[in-house]
C-alpha atoms as a PDB file:
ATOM      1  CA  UNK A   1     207.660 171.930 187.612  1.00  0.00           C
ATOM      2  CA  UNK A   2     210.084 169.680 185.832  1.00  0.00           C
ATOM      3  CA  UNK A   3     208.656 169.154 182.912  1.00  0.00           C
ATOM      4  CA  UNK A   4     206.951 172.106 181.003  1.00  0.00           C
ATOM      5  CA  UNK A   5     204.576 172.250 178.278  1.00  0.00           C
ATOM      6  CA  UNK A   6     204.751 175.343 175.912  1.00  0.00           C
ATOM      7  CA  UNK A   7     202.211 175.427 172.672  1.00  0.00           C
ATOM      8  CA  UNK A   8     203.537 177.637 170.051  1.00  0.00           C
ATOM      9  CA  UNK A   9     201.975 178.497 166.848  1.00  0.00           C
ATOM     10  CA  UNK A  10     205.393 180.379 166.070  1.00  0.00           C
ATOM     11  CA  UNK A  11     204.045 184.103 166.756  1.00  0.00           C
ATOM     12  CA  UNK A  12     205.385 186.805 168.819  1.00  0.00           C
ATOM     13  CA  UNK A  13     203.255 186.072 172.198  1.00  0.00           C
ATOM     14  CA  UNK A  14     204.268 182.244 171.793  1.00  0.00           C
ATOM     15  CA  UNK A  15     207.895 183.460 171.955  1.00  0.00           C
ATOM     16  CA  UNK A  16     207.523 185.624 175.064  1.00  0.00           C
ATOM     17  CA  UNK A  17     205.683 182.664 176.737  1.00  0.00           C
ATOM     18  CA  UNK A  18     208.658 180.272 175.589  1.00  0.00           C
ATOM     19  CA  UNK A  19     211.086 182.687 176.738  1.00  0.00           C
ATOM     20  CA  UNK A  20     209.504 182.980 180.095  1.00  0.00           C
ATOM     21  CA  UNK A  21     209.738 178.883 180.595  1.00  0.00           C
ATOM     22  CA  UNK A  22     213.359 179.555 179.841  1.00  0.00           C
ATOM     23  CA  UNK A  23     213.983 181.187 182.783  1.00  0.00           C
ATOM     24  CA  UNK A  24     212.073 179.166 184.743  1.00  0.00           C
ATOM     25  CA  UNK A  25     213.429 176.132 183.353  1.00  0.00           C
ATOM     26  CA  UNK A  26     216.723 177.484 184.164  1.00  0.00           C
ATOM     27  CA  UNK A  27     215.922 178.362 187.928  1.00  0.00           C
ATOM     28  CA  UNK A  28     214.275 174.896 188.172  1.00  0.00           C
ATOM     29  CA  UNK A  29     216.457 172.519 186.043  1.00  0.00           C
ATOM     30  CA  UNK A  30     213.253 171.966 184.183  1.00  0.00           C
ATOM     31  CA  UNK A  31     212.967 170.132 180.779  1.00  0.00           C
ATOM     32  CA  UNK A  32     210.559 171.898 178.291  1.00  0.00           C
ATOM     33  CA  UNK A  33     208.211 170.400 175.459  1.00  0.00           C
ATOM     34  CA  UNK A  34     207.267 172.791 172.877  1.00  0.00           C
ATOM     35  CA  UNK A  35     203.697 171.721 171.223  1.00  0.00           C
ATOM     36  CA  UNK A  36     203.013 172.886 167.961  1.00  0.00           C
ATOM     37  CA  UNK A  37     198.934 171.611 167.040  1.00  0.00           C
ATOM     38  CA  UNK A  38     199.483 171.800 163.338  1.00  0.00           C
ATOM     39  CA  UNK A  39     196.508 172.914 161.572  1.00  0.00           C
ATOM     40  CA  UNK A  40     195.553 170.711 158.524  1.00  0.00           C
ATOM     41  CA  UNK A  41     192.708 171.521 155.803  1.00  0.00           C
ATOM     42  CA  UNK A  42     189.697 169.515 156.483  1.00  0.00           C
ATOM     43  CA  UNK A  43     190.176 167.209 153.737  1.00  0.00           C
ATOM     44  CA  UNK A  44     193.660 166.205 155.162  1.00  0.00           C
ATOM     45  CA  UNK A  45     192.256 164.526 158.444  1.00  0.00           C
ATOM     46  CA  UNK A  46     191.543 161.488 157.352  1.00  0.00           C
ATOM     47  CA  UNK A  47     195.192 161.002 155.659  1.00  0.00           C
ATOM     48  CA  UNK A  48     196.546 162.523 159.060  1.00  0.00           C
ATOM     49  CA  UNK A  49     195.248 160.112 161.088  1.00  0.00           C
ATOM     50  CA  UNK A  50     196.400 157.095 159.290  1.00  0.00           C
ATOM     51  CA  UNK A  51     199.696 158.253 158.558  1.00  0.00           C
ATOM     52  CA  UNK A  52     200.182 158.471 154.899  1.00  0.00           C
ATOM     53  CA  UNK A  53     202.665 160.089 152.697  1.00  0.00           C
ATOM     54  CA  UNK A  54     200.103 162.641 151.763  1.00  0.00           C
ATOM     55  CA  UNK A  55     202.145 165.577 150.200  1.00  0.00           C
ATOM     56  CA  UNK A  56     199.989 168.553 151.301  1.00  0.00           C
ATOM     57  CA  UNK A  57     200.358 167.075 155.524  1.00  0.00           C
ATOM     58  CA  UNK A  58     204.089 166.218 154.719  1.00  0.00           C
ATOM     59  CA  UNK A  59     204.796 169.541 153.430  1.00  0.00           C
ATOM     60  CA  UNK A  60     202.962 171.333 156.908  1.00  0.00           C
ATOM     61  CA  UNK A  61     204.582 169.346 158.765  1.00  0.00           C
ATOM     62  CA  UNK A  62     208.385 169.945 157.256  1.00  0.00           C
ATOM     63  CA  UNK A  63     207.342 173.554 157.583  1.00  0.00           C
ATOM     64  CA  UNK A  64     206.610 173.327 161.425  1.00  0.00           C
ATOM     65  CA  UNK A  65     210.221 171.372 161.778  1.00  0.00           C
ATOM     66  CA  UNK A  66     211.544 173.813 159.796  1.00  0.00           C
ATOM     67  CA  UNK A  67     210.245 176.529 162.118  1.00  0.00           C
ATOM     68  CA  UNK A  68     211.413 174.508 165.040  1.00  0.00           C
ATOM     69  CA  UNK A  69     215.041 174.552 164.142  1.00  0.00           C
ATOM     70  CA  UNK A  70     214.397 178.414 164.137  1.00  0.00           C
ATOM     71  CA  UNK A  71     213.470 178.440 167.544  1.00  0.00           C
ATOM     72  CA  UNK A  72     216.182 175.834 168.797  1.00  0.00           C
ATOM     73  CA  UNK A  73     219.166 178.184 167.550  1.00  0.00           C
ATOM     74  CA  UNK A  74     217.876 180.865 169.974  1.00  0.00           C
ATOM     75  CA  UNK A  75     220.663 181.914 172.334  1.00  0.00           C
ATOM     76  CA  UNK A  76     217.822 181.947 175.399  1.00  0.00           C
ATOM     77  CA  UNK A  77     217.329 177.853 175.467  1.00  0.00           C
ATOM     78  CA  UNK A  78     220.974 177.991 175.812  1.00  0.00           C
ATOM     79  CA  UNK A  79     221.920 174.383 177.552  1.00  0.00           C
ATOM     80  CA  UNK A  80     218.185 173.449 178.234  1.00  0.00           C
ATOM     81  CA  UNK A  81     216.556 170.057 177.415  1.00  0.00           C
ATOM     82  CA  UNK A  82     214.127 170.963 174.738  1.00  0.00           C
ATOM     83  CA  UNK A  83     211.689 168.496 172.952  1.00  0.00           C
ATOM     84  CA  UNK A  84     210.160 168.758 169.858  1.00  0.00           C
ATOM     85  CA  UNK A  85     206.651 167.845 169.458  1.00  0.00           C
ATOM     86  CA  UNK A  86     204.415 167.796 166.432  1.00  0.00           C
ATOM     87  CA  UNK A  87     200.344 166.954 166.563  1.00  0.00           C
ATOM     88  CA  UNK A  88     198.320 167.092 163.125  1.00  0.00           C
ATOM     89  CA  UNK A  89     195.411 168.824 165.163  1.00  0.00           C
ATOM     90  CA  UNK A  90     194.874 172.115 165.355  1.00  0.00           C
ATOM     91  CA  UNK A  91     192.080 171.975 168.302  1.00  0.00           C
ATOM     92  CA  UNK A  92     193.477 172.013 172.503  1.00  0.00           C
ATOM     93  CA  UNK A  93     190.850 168.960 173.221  1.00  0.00           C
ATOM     94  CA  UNK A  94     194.053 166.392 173.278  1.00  0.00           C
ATOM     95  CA  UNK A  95     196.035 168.758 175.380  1.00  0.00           C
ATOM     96  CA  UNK A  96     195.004 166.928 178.708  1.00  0.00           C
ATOM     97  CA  UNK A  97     196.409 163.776 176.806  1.00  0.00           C
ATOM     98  CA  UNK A  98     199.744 165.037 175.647  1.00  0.00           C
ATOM     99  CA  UNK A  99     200.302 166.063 179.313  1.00  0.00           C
ATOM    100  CA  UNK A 100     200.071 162.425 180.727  1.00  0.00           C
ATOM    101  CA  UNK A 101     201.823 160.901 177.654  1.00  0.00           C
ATOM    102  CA  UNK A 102     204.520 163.083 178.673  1.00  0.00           C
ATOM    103  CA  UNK A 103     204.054 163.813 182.068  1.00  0.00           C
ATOM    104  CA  UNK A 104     204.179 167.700 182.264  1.00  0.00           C
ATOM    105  CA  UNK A 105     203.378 169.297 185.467  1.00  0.00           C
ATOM    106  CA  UNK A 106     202.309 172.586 183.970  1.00  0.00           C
ATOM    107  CA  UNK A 107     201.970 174.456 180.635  1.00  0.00           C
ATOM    108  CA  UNK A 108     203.125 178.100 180.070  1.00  0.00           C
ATOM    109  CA  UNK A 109     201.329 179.927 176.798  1.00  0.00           C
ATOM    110  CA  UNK A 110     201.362 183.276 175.577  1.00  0.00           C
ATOM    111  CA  UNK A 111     198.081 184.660 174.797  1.00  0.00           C
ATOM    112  CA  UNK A 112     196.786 188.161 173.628  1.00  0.00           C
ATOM    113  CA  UNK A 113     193.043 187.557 174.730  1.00  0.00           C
ATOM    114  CA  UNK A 114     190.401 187.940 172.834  1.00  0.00           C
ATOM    115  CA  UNK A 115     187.405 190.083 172.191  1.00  0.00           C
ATOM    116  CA  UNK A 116     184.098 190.362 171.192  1.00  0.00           C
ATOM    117  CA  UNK A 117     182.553 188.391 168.453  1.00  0.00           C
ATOM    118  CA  UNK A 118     185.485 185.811 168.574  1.00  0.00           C
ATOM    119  CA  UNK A 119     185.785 185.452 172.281  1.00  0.00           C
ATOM    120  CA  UNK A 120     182.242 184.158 172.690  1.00  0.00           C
ATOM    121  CA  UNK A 121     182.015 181.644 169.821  1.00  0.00           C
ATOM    122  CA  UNK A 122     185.686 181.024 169.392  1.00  0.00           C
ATOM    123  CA  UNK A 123     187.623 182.119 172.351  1.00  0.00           C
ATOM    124  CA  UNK A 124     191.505 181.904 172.444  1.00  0.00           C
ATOM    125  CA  UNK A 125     193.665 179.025 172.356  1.00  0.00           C
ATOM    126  CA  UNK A 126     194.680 180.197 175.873  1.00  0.00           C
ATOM    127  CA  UNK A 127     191.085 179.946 177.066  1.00  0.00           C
ATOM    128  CA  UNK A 128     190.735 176.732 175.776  1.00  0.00           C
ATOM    129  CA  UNK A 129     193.902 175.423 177.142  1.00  0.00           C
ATOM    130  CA  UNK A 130     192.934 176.702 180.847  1.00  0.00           C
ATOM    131  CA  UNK A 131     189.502 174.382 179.969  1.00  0.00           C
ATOM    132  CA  UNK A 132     190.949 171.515 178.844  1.00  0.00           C
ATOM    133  CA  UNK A 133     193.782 171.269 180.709  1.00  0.00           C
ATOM    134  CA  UNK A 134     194.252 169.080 184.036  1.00  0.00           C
ATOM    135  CA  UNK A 135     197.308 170.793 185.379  1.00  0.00           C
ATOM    136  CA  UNK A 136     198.203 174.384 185.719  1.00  0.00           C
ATOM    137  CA  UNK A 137     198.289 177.373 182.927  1.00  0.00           C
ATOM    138  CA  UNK A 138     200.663 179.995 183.364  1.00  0.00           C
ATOM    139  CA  UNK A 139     199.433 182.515 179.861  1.00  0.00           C
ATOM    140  CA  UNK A 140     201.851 185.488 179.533  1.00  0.00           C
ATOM    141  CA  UNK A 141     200.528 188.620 177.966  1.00  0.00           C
ATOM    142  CA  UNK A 142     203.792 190.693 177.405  1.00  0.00           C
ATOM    143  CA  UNK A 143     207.474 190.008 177.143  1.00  0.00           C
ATOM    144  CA  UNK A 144     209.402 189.587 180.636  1.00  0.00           C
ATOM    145  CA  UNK A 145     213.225 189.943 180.146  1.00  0.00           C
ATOM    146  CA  UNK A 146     213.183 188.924 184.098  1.00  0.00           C
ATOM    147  CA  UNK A 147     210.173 187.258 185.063  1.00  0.00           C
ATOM    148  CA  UNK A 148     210.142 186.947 188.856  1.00  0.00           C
ATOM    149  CA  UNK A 149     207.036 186.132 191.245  1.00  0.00           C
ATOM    150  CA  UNK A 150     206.792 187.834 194.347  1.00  0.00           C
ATOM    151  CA  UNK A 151     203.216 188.985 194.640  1.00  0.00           C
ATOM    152  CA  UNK A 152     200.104 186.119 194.024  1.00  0.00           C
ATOM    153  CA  UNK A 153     197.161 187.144 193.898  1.00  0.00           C
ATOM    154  CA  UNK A 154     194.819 184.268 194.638  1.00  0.00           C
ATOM    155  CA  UNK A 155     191.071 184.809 194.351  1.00  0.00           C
ATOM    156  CA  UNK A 156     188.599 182.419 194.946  1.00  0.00           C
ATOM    157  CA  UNK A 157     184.881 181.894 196.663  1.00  0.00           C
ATOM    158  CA  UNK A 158     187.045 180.096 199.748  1.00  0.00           C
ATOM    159  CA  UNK A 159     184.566 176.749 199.298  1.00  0.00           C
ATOM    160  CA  UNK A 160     185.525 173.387 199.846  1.00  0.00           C
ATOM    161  CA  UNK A 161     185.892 172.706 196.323  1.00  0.00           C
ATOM    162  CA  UNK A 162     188.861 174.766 195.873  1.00  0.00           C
ATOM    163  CA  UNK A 163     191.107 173.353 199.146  1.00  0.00           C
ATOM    164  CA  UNK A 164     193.081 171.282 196.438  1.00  0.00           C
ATOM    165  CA  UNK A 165     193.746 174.260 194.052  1.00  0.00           C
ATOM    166  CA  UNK A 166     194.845 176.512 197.094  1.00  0.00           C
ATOM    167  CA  UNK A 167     197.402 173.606 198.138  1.00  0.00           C
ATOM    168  CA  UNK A 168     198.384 173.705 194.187  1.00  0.00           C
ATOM    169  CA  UNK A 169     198.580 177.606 194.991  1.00  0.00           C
ATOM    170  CA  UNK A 170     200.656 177.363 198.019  1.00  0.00           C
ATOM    171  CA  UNK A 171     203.519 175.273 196.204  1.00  0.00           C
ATOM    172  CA  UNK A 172     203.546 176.970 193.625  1.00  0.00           C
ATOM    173  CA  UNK A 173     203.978 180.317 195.860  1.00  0.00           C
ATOM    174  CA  UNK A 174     206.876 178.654 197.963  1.00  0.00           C
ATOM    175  CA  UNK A 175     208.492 177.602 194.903  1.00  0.00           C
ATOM    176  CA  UNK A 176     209.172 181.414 193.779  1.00  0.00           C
ATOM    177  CA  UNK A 177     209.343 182.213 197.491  1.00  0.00           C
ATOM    178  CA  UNK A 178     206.300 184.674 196.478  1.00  0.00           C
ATOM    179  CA  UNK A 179     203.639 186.128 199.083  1.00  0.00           C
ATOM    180  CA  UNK A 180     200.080 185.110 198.470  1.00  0.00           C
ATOM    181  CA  UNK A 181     197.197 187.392 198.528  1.00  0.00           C
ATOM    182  CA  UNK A 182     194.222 185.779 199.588  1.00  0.00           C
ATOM    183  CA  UNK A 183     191.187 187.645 197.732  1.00  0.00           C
ATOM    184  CA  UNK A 184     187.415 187.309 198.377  1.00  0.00           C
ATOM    185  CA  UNK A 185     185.705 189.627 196.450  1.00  0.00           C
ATOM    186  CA  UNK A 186     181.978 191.164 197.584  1.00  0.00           C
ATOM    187  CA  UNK A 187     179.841 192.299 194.825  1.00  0.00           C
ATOM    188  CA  UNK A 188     175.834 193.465 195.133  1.00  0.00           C
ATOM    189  CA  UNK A 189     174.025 190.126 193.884  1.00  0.00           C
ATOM    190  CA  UNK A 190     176.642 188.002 196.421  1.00  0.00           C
ATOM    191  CA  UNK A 191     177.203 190.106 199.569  1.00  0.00           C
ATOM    192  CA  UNK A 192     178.973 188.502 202.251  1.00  0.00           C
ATOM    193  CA  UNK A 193     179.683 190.677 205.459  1.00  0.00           C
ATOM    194  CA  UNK A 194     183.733 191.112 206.077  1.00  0.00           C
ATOM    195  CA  UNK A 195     183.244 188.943 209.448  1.00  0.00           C
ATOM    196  CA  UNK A 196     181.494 186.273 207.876  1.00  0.00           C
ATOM    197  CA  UNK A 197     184.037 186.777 204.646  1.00  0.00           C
ATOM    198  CA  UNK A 198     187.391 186.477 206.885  1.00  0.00           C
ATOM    199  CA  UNK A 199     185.912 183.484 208.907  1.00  0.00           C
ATOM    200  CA  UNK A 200     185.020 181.476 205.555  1.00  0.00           C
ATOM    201  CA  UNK A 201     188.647 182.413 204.246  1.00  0.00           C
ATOM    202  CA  UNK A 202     190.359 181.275 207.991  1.00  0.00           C
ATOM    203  CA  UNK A 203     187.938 178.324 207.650  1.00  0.00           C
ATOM    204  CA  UNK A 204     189.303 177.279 204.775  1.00  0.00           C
ATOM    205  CA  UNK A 205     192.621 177.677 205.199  1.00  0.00           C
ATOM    206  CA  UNK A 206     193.031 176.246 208.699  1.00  0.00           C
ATOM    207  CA  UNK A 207     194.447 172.921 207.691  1.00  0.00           C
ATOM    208  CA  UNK A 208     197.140 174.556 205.473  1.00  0.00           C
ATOM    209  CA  UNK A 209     200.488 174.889 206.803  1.00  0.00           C
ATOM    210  CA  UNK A 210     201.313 177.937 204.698  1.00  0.00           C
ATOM    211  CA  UNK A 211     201.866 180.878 206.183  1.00  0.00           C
ATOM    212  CA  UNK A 212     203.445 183.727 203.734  1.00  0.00           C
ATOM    213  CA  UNK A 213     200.254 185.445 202.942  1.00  0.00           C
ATOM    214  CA  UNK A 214     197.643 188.245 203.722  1.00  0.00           C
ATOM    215  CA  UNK A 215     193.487 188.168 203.690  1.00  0.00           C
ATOM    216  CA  UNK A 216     191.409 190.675 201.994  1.00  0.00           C
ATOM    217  CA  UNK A 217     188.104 191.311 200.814  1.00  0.00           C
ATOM    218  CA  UNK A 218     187.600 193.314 198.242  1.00  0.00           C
ATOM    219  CA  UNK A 219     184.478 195.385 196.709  1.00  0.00           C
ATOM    220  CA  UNK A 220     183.449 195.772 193.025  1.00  0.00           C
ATOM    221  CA  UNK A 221     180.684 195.411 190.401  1.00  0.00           C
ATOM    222  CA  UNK A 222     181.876 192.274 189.268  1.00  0.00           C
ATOM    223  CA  UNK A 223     184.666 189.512 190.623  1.00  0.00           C
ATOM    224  CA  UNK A 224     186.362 189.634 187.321  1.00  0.00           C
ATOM    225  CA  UNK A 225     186.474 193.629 188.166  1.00  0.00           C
ATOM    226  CA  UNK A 226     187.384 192.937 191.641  1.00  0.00           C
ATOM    227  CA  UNK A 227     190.321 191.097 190.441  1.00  0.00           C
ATOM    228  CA  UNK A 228     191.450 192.883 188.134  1.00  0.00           C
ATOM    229  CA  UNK A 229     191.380 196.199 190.408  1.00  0.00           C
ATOM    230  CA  UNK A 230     193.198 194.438 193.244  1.00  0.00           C
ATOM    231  CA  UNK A 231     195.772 193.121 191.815  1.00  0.00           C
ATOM    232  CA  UNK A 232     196.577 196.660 190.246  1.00  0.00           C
ATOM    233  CA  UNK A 233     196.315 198.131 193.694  1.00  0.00           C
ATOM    234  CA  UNK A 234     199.132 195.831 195.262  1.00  0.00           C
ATOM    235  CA  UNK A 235     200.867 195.946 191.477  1.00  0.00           C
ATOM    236  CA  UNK A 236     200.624 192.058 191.666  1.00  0.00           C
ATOM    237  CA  UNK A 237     203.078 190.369 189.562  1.00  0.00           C
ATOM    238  CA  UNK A 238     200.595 187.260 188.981  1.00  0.00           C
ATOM    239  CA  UNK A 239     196.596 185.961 189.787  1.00  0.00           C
ATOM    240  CA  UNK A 240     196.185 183.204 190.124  1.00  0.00           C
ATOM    241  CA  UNK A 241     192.249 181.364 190.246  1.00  0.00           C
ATOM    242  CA  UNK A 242     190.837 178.423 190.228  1.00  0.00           C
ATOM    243  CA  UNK A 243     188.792 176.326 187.337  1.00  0.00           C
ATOM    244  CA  UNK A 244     185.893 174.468 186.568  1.00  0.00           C
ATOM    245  CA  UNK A 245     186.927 173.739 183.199  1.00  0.00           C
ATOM    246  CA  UNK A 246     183.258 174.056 181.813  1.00  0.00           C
ATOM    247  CA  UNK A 247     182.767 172.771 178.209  1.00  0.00           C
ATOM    248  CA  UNK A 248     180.080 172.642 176.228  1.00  0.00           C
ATOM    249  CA  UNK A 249     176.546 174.394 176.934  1.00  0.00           C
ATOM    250  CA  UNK A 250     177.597 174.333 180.710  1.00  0.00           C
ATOM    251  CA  UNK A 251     180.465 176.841 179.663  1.00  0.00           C
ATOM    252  CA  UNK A 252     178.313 178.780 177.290  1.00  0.00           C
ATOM    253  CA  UNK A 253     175.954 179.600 179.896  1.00  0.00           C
ATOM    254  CA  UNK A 254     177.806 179.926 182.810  1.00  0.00           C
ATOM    255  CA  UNK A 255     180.812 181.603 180.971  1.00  0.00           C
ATOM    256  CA  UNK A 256     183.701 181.079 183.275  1.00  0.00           C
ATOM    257  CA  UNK A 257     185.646 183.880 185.844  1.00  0.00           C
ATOM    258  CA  UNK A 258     189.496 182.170 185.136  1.00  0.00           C
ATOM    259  CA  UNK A 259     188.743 182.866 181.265  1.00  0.00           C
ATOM    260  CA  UNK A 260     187.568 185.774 181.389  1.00  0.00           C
ATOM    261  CA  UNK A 261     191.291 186.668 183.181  1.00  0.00           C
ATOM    262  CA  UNK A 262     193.188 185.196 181.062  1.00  0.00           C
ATOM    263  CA  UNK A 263     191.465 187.349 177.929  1.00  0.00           C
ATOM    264  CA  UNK A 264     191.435 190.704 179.804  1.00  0.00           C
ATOM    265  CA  UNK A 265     194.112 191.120 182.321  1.00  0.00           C
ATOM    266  CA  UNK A 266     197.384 192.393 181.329  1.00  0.00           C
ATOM    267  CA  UNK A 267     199.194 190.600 183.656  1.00  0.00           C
ATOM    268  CA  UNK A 268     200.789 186.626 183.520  1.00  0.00           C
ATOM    269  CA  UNK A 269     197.281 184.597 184.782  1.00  0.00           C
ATOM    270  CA  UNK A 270     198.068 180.648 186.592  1.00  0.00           C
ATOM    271  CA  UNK A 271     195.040 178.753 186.937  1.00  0.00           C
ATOM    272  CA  UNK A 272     194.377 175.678 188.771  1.00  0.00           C
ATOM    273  CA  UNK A 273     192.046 172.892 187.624  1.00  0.00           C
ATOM    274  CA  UNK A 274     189.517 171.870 190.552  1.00  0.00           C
END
């Protein structure tokens, strides 16, 4: 966790996420690297990627410095190392590259979902850093004047697949010194019995040295539902899920569980990429 990522596009929700790396960075002695992906008129891409004195992409991008400067004066980043960086593209598909230029360990993003229409041709930015991205996605929904992590909930199908997300999980838990709530949940069209359920989760979990957590299995109509419910039920102050990171037709037709969380729930969402 030393070195956070934190996209901004300068709105409210970008602010609550950057405040919330604050504190972390703060807790952590972390260095944060706020990412705006400037977004240039179609007719400026070819000028942005060679680099010309093109006034229309110099005057975005002394507008995004400008903003910058904004955002460095605020009282909350206070004696943390914060860099400044500036990408003429307003897509997330280079995300996964910025990381390993720069070597973050994990991006925090603010993020207030999306609906409808928009979420299934366009999506948020959120949901398509949590596809692109290699390492893990905090997205904050709401301002947190004291964010603190005691409850995870982690849900997941308990397959093999997922063993290197959970280890992700369990760091990440004994970092905050936070309990993790190990959720399976059952629905109709994938019934698993709560023997066969709790043996698949101790299964899994057997190699693991980790020990701060509790099992459960969990009924609903859907596992988003499931989710969502549970972690309401223990008033969880995180979930936490694993990823496929589906693009393309894959993710059109399979839709994907971790982005559908990050739209809908109301609470700060971490996923893990498998």
């Amino acid at each position: 966790m030393k070195k956070i990522l934190v996209p901004t596009d300068f709105s409210t929700e970008a602010e609550n996420a950057l405040k919330v790396a604050a504190q972390i960075a703060k807790k952590h002695n972390s260095e944060i690297y706020l990412l705006h992906m400037l977004e240039i008129p179609m007719q400026e891409i070819d000028a942005v990627s060679t680099y010309t004195d093109v006034p229309e992409v110099m005057f975005f991008m002394k507008m995004a410095h400008q903003k910058f400067e904004d955002i460095m004066n605020s009282s909350y980043l206070d004696g943390l190392t914060v860099h400044e960086i500036v990408k003429p593209d307003g897509s997330f598909n280079g995300i996964s590259e910025i990381c390993k230029e720069h070597g973050i360990t994990m991006i925090i993003m603010g993020s207030h979902g999306s609906n409808g229409i928009k979420e299934m041709f366009i999506g948020s930015n959120a949901e398509k850093a949590v596809r692109h991205s290699d390492v893990p996605v905090l997205v904050i929904k709401n301002e947190h004047d004291n964010f603190s992590i005691d409850d995870i909930v982690f849900a997941s199908d308990f397959k093999n697949d997922n063993k290197e997300t959970y280890r992700q999980a369990t760091e990440f838990a004994t970092t905050f010194d936070a309990k993790l709530h190990l959720l399976m949940v059952n629905t109709a069209s994938n019934f698993t019995t709560t023997k066969k359920a709790n043996d698949r989760i101790n299964e899994f979990i057997s190699d693991c040295s980790f020990q701060n957590f509790t099992l459960n299995i969990y009924n609903d109509e859907s596992v988003e539902k499931g989710v969502l419910n549970f972690s309401k039920h223990i008033d969880a102050d995180l979930i936490g899920i694993s990823t496929h990171g589906r693009q393309g037709i894959a993710h059109f037709l399979n839709g994907s569980i971790s982005e559908d969380l990050v739209n809908h729930a109301n609470r700060p969402v971490i996923t893990f990429k498998i």
